[in-house]
Protein backbone atom coordinates (compact mmCIF):
# COMPACT_ATOMS: atom_id res chain seq x y z
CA UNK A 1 -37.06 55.11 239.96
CA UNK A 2 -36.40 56.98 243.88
CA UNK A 3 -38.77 54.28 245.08
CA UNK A 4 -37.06 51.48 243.64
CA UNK A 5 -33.92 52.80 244.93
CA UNK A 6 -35.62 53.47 248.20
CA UNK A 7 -36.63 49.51 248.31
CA UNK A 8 -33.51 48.38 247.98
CA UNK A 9 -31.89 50.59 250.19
CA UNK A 10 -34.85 49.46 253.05
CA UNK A 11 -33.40 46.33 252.02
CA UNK A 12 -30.09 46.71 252.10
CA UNK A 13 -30.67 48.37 255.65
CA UNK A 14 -33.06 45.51 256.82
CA UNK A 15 -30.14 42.98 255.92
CA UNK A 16 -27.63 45.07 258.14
CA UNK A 17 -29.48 45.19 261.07
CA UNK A 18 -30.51 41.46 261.41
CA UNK A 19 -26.68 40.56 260.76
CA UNK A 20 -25.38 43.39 263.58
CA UNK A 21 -24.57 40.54 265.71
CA UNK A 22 -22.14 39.36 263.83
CA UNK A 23 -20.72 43.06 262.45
CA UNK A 24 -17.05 42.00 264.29
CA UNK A 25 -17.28 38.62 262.15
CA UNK A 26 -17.35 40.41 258.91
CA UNK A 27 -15.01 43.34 259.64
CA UNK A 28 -12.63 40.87 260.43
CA UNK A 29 -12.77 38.93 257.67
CA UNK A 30 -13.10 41.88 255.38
CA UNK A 31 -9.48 42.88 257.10
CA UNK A 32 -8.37 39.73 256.44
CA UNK A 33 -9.29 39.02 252.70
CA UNK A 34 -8.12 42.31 251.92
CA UNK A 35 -4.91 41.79 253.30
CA UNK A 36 -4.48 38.82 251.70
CA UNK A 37 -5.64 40.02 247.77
CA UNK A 38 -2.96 43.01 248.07
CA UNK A 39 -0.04 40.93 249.73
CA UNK A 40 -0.89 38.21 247.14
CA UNK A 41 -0.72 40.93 244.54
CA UNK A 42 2.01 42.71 245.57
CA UNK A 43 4.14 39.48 246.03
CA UNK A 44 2.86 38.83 242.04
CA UNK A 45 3.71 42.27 240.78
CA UNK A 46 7.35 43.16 242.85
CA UNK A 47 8.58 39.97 243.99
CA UNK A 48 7.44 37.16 241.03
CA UNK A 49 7.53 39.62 238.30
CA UNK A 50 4.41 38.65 236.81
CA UNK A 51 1.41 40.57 235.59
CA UNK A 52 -2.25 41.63 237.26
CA UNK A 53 -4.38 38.94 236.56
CA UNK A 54 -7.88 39.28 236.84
CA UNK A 55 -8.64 35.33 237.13
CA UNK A 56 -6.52 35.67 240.87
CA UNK A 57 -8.48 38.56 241.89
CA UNK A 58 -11.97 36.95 240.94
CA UNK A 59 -11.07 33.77 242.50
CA UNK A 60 -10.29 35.95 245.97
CA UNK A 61 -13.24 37.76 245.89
CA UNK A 62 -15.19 34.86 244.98
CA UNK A 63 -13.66 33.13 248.03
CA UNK A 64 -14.76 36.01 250.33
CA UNK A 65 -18.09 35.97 249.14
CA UNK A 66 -18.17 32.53 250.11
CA UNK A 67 -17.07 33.05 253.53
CA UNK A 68 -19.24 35.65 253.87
CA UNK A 69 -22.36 33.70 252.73
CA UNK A 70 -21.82 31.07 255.11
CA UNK A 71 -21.17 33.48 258.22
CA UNK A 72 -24.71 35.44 256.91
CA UNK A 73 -25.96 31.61 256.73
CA UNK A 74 -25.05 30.37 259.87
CA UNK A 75 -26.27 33.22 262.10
CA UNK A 76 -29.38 32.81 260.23
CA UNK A 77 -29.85 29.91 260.98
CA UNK A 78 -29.45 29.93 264.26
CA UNK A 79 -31.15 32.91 265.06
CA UNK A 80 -34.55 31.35 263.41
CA UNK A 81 -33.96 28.40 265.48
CA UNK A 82 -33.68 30.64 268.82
CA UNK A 83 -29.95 29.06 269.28
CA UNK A 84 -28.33 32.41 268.91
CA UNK A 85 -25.40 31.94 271.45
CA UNK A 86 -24.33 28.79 269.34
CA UNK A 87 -24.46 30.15 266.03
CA UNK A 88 -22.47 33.15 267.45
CA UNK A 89 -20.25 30.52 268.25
CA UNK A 90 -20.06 28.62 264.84
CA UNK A 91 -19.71 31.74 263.58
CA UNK A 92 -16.42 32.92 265.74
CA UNK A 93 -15.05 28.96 265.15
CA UNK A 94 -15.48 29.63 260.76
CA UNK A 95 -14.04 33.17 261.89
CA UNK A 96 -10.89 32.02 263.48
CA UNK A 97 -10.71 28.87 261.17
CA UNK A 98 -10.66 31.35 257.87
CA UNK A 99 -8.17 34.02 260.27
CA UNK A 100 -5.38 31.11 260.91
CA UNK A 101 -5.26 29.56 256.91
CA UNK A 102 -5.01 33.04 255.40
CA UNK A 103 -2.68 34.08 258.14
CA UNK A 104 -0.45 31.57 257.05
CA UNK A 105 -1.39 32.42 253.38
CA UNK A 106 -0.23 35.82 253.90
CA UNK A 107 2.98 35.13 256.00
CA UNK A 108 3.85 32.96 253.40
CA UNK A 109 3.94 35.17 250.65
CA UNK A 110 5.58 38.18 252.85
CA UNK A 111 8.40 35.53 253.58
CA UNK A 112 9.07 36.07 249.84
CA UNK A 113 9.53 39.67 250.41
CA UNK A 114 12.85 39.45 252.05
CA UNK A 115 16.69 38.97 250.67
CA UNK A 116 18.15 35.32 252.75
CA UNK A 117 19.72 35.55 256.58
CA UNK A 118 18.24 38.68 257.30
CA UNK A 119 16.12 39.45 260.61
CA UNK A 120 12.95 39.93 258.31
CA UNK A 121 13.41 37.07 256.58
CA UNK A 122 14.28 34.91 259.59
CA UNK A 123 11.21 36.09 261.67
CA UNK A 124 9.29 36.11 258.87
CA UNK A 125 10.34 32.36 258.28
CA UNK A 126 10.36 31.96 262.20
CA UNK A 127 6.34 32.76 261.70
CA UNK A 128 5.93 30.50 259.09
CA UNK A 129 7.36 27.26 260.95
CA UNK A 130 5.40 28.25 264.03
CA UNK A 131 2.04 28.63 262.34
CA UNK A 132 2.27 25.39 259.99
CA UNK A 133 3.67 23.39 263.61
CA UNK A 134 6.64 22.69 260.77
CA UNK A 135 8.91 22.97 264.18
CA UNK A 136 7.96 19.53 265.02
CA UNK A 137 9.56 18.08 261.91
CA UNK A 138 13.22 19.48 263.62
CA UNK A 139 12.53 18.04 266.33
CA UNK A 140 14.59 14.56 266.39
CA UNK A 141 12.65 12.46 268.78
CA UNK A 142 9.08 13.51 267.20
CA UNK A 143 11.08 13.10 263.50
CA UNK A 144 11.33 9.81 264.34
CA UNK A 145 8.38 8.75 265.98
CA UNK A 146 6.28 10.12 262.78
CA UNK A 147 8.52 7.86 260.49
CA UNK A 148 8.00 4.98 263.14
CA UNK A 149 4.48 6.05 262.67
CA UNK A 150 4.27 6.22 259.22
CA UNK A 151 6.38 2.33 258.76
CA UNK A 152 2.92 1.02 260.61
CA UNK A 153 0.04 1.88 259.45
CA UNK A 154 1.73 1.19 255.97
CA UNK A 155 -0.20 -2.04 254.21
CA UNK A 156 3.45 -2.37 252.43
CA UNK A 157 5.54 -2.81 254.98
CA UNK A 158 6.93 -5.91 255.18
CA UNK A 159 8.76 -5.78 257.81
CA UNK A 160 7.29 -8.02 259.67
């Protein structure tokens, strides 16, 4: 039994040491989907009033597995094909892709957090409009150039 235990821990080891590279990658993204899966559950629990459930929690750590497949995937892939630099690179881009959308995940659910016309709630909403570029929908002149936009490329318009 101490040798199969010693194989996969050779394993284990071997695994760790061809994915160093990219060791910044994961922690990061570990940060991140943790973050994210006790926010989300604390926002369920204190501010929704609902219950644990374990569906939510499988789905998010099913969802980091993912991520963390295709970082393990990419590097690989470019390390066999001696284009290390770029798959560093694809790797950092699916990084700070995965960083921004649960970001905004996060700050969303935090926004719920606060009581209305407080400082938290308007930084916290401040965030929120800044990350999602919702700002440019208050914005009269681009307002209206997006439903000018919108009236043109519509096959229904009749207009005409």
């Amino acid at each position: 039994m101490t040798r199969v235990t010693d194989l996969i821990m050779a394993i284990v080891l071997a695994v760790c040491s061809f994915l160093s590279p990219v060791k910044g990658d994961f922690m990061t993204l570990l940060l991140l989907f943790c973050g994210n899966f006790f926010i989300g559950l604390l926002t369920a629990l204190v501010v929704e009033r609902g219950n644990f459930e374990f569906k939510k929690a499988w789905r998010c750590v099913v969802e980091a597995m993912v991520f963390f497949g295709l970082v393990a995937f990419v590097f690989a892939v470019g390390h066999y094909k001696n284009a290390e630099e770029m798959a560093l690179e694809c790797v950092s881009f699916i990084t700070y892709s995965v960083f921004y959308f649960y970001t905004v995940n996060i700050i969303k659910n935090l926004r719920k957090f606060g009581r209305q016309n407080t400082p938290y709630t308007k930084c916290m909403n401040a965030l929120y409009s800044l990350l999602t570029v919702e700002f440019v929908k208050k914005l009269p002149f681009l307002a209206k150039y997006a439903k000018d936009d919108d009236s043109d490329t519509d096959p229904t318009n009749t207009n005409d």
